[in-house]
N, C-alpha and C. Protein backbone atom coordinates (compact mmCIF):
# COMPACT_ATOMS: atom_id res chain seq x y z
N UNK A 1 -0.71 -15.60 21.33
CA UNK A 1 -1.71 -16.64 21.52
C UNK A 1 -3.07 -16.19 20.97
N UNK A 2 -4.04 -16.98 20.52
CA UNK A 2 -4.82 -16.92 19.74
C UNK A 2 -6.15 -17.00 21.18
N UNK A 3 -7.41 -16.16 20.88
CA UNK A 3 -8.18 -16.52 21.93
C UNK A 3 -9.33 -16.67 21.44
N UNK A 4 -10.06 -17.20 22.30
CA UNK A 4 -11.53 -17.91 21.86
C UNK A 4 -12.91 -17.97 22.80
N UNK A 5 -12.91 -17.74 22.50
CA UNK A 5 -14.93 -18.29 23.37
C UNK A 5 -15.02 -19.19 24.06
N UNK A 6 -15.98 -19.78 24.98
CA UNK A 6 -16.32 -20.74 25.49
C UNK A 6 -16.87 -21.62 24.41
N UNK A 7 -17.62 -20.69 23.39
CA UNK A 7 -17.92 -21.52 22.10
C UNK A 7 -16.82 -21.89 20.94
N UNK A 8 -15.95 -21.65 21.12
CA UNK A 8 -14.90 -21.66 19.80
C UNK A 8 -14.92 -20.53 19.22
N UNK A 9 -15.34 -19.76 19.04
CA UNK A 9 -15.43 -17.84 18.18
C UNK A 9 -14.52 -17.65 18.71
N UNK A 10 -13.72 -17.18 17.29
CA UNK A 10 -12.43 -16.03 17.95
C UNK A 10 -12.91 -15.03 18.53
N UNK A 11 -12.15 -14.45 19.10
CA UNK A 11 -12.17 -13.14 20.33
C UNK A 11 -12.61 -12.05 19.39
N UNK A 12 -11.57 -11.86 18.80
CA UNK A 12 -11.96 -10.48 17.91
C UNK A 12 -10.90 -10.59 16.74
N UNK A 13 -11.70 -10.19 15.65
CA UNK A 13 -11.40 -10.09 14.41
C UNK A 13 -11.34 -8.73 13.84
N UNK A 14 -10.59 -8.21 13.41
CA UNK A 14 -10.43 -6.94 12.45
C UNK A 14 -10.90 -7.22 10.88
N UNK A 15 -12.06 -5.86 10.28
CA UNK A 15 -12.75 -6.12 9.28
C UNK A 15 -12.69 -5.15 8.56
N UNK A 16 -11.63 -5.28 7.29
CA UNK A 16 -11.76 -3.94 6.50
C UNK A 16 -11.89 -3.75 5.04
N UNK A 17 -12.95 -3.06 5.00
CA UNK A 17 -13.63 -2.72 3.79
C UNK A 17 -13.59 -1.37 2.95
N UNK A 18 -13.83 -1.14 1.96
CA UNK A 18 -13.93 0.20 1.11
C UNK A 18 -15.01 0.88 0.96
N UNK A 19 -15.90 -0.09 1.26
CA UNK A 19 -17.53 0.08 1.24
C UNK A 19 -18.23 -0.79 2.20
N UNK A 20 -19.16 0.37 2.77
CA UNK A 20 -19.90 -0.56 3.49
C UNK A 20 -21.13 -1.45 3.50
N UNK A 21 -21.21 -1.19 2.34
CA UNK A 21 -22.47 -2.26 1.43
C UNK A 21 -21.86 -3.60 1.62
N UNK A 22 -20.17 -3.78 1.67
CA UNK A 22 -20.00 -5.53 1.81
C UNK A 22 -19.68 -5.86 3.21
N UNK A 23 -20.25 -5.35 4.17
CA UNK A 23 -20.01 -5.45 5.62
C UNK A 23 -21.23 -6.15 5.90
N UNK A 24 -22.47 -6.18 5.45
CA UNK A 24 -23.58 -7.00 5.82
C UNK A 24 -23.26 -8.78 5.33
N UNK A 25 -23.03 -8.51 4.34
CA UNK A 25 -22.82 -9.96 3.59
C UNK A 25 -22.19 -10.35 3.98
N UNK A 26 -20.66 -9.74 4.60
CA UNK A 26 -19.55 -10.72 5.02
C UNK A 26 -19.48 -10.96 6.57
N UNK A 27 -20.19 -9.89 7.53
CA UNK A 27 -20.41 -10.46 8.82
C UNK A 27 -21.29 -11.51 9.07
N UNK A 28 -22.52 -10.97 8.38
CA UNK A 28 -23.22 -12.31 8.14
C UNK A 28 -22.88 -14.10 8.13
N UNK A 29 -21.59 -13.84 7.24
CA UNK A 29 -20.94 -15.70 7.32
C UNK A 29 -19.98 -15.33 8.21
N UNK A 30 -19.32 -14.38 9.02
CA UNK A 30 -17.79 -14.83 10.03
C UNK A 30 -18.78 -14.91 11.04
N UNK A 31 -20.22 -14.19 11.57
CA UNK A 31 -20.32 -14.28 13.12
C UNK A 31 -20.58 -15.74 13.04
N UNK A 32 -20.57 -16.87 12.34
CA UNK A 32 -20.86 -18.12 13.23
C UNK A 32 -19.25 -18.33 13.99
N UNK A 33 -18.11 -17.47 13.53
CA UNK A 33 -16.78 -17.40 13.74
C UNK A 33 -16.69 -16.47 14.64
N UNK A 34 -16.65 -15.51 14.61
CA UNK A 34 -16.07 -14.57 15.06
C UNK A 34 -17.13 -13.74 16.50
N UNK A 35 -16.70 -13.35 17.25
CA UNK A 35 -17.54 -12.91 18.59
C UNK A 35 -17.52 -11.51 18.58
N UNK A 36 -16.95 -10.86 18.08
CA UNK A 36 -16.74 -9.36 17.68
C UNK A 36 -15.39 -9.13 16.71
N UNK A 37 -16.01 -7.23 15.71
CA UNK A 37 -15.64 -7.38 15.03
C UNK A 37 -14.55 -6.14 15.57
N UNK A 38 -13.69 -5.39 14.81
CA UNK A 38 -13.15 -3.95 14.83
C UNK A 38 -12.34 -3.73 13.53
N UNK A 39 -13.02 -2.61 12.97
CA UNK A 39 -12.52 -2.13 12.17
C UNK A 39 -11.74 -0.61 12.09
N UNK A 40 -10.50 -0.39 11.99
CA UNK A 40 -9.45 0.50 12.38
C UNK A 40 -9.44 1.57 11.06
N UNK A 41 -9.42 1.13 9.85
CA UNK A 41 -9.66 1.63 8.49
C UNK A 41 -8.43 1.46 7.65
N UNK A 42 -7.58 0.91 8.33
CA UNK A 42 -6.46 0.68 7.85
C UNK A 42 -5.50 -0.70 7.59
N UNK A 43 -5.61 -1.65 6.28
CA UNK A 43 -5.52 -2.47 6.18
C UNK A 43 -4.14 -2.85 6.48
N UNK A 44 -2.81 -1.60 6.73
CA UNK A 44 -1.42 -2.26 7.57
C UNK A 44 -2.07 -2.10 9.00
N UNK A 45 -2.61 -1.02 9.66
CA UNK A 45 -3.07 -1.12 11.09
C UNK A 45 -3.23 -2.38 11.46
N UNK A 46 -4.74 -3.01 10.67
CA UNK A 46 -5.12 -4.17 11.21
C UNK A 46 -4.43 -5.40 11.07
N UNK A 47 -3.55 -5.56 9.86
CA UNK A 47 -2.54 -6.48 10.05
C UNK A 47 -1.88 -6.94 10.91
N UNK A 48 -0.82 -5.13 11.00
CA UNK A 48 -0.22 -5.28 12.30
C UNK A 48 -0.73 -5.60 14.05
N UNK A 49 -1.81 -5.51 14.02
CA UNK A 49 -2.89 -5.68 15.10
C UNK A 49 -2.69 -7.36 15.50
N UNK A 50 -2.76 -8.15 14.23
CA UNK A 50 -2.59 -9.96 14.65
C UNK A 50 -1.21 -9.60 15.40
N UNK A 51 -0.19 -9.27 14.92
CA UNK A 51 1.05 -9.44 15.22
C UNK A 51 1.23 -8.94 16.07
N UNK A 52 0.38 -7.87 16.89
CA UNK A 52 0.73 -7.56 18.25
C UNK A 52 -0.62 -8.22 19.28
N UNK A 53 -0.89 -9.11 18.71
CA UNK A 53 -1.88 -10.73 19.38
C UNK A 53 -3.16 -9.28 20.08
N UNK A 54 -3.37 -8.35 19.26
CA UNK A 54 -4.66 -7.40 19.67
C UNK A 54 -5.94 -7.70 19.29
N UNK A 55 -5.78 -8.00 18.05
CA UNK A 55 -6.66 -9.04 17.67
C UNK A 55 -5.80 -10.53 17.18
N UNK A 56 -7.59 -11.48 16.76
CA UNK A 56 -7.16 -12.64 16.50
C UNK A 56 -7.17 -13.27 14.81
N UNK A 57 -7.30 -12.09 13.83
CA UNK A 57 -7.24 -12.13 13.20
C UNK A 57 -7.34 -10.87 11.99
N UNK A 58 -7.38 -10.85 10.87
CA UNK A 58 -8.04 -9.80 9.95
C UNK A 58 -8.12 -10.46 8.30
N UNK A 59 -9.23 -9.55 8.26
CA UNK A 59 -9.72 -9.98 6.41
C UNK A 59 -10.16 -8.46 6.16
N UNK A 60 -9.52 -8.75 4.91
CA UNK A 60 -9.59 -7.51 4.20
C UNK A 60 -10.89 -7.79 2.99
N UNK A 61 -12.12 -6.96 2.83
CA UNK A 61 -13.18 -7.55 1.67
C UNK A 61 -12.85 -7.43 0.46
N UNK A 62 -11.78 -6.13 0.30
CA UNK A 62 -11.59 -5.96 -1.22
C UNK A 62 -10.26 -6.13 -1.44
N UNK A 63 -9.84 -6.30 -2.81
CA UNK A 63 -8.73 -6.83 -3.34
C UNK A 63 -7.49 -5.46 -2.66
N UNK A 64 -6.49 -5.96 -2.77
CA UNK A 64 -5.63 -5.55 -1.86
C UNK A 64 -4.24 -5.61 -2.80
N UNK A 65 -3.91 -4.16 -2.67
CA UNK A 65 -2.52 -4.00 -3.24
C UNK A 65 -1.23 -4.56 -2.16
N UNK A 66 -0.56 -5.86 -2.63
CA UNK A 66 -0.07 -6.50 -1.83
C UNK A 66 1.19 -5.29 -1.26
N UNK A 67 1.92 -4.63 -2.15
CA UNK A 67 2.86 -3.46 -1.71
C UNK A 67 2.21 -2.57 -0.57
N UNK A 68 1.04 -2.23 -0.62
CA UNK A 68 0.51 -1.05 0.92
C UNK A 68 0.54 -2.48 1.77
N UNK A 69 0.37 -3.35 1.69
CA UNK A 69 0.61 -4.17 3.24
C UNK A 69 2.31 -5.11 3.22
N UNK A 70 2.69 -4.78 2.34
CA UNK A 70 4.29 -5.42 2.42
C UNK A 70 4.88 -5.54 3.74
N UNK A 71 4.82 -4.56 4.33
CA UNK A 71 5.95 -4.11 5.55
C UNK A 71 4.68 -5.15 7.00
N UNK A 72 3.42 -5.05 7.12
CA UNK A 72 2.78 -5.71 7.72
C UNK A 72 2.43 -6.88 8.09
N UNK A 73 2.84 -7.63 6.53
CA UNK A 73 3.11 -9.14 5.77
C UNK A 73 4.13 -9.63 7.07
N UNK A 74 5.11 -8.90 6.77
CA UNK A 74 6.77 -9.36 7.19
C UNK A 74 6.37 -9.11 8.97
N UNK A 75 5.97 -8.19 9.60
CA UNK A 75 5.82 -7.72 10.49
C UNK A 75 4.58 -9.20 11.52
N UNK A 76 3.74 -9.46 10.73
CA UNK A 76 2.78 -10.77 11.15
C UNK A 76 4.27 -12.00 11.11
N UNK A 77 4.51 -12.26 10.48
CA UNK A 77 5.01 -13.67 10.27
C UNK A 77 6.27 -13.24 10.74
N UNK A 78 7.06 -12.03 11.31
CA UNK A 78 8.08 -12.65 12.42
C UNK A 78 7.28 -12.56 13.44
N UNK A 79 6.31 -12.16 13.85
CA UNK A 79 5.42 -12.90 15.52
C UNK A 79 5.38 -14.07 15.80
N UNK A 80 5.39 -15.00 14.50
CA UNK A 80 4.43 -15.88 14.13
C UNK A 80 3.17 -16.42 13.86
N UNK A 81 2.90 -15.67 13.48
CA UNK A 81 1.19 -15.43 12.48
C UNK A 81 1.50 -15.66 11.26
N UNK A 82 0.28 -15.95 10.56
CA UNK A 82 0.23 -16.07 8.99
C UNK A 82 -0.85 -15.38 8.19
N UNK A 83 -0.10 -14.95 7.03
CA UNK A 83 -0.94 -14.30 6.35
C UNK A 83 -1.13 -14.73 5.16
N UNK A 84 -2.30 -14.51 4.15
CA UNK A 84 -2.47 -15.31 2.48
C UNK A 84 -3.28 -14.11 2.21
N UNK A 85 -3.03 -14.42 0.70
CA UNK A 85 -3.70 -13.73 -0.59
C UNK A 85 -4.71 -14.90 -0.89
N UNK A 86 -5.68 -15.29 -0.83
CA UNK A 86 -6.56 -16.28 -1.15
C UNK A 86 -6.65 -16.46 -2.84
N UNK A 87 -6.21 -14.99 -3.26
CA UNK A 87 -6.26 -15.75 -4.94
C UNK A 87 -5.31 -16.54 -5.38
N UNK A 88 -4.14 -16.62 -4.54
CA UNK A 88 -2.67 -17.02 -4.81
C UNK A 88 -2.43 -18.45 -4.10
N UNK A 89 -2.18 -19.38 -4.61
CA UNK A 89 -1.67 -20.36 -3.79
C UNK A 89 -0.48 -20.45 -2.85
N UNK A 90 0.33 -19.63 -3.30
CA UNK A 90 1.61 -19.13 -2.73
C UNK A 90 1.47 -17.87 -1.69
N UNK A 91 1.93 -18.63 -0.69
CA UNK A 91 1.42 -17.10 0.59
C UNK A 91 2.07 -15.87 0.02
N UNK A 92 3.16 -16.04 -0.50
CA UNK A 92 3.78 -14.98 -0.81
C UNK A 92 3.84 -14.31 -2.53
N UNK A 93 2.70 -15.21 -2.85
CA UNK A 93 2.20 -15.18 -4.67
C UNK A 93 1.57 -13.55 -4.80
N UNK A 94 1.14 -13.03 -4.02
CA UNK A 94 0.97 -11.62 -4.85
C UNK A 94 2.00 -10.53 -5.10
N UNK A 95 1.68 -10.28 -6.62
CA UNK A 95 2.99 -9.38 -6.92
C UNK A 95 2.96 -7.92 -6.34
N UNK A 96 4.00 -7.56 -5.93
CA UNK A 96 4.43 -6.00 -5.56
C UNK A 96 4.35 -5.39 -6.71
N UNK A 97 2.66 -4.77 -7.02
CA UNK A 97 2.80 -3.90 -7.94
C UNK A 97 1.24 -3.02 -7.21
N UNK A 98 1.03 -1.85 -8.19
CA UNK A 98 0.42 -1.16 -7.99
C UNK A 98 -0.96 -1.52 -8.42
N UNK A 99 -1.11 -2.44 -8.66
CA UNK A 99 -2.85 -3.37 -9.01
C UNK A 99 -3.38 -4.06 -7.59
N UNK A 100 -4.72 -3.70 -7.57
CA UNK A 100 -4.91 -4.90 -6.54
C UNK A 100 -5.74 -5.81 -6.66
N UNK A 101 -5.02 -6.72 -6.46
CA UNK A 101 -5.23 -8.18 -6.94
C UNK A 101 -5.72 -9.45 -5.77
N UNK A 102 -5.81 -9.47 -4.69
CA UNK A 102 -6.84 -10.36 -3.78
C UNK A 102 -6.94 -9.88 -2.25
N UNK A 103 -7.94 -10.22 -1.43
CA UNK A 103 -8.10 -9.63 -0.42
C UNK A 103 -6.55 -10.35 0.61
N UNK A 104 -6.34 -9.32 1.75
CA UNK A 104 -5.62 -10.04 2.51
C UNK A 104 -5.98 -10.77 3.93
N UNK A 105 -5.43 -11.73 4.36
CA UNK A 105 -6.37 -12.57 5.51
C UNK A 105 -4.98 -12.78 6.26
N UNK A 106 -4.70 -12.52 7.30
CA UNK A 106 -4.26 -12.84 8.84
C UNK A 106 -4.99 -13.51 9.93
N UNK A 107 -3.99 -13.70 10.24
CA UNK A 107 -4.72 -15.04 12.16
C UNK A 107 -2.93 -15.30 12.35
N UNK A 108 -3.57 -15.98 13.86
CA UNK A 108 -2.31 -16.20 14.39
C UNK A 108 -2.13 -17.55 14.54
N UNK A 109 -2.83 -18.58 14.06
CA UNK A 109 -2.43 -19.85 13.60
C UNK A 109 -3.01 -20.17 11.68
N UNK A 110 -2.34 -21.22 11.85
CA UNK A 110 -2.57 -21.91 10.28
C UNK A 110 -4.20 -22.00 10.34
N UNK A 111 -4.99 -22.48 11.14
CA UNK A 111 -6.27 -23.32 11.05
C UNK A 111 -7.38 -21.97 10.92
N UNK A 112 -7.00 -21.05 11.52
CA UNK A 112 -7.62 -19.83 11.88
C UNK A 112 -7.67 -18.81 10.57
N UNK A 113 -6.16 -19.32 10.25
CA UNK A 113 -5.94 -18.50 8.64
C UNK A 113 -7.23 -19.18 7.60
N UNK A 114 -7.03 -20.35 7.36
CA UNK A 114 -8.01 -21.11 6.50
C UNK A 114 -9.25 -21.39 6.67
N UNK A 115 -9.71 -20.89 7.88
CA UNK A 115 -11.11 -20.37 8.28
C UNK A 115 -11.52 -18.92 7.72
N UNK A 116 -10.71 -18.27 8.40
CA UNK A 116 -11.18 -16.85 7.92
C UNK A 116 -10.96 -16.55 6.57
N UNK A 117 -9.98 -17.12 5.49
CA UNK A 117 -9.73 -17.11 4.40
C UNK A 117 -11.00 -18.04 3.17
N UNK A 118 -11.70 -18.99 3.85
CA UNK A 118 -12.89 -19.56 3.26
C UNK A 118 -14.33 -18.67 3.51
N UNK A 119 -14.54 -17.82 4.18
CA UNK A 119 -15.34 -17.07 4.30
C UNK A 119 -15.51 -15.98 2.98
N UNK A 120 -14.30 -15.71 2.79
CA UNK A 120 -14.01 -14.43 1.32
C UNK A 120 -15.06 -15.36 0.35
């Protein structure tokens, strides 16, 4: 289950970056979303984090080798959570290769996904 605020802000969001120069800019647009943040350093950690409903979501700032989160992908969406590549129209459009090619975004509903995924 997904949790929220008295205001609508998710509970807590997982936020992971390579640098912390893009942590100002991008908290900046989720806190009208998000009520707190946590960042673990590890973009399968925090994945796996939606899928064990610890947090209520995660965005990754920098492009993301879809193969290091493969096993995390699969691991969210049998909970039932969802995850996207925002460059890809196809949830499952980024290729398993060693390039990284768009950030990754988790939540544990559809509406939550396409919130936190319009923020990138």
């Amino acid at each position: 289950p997904e949790r929220r605020e008295a205001d609508g802000r998710l509970e807590v969001v997982a936020l992971e970056s390579a640098d912390p120069r893009w942590l100002p800019p991008a908290t900046a647009g989720l806190q009208r979303h998000v009520h707190r943040f946590r960042a673990l350093g590890s973009m399968a950690l925090s994945t796996c984090q939606v899928a064990a409903t610890r947090v209520d979501g995660m965005v990754s700032l920098a492009r993301t080798r879809a193969v290091d989160v493969a096993a995390a992908q699969l691991i969210v969406r049998e909970s039932g959570g969802h995850v996207a590549f925002p460059a890809y129209d196809d949830p499952l459009g980024a290729p398993l290769d060693i390039e990284p090619h768009s950030p990754i975004v988790a939540a544990r509903t559809p509406e939550s996904l396409a919130l936190l995924a319009s923020m990138l």
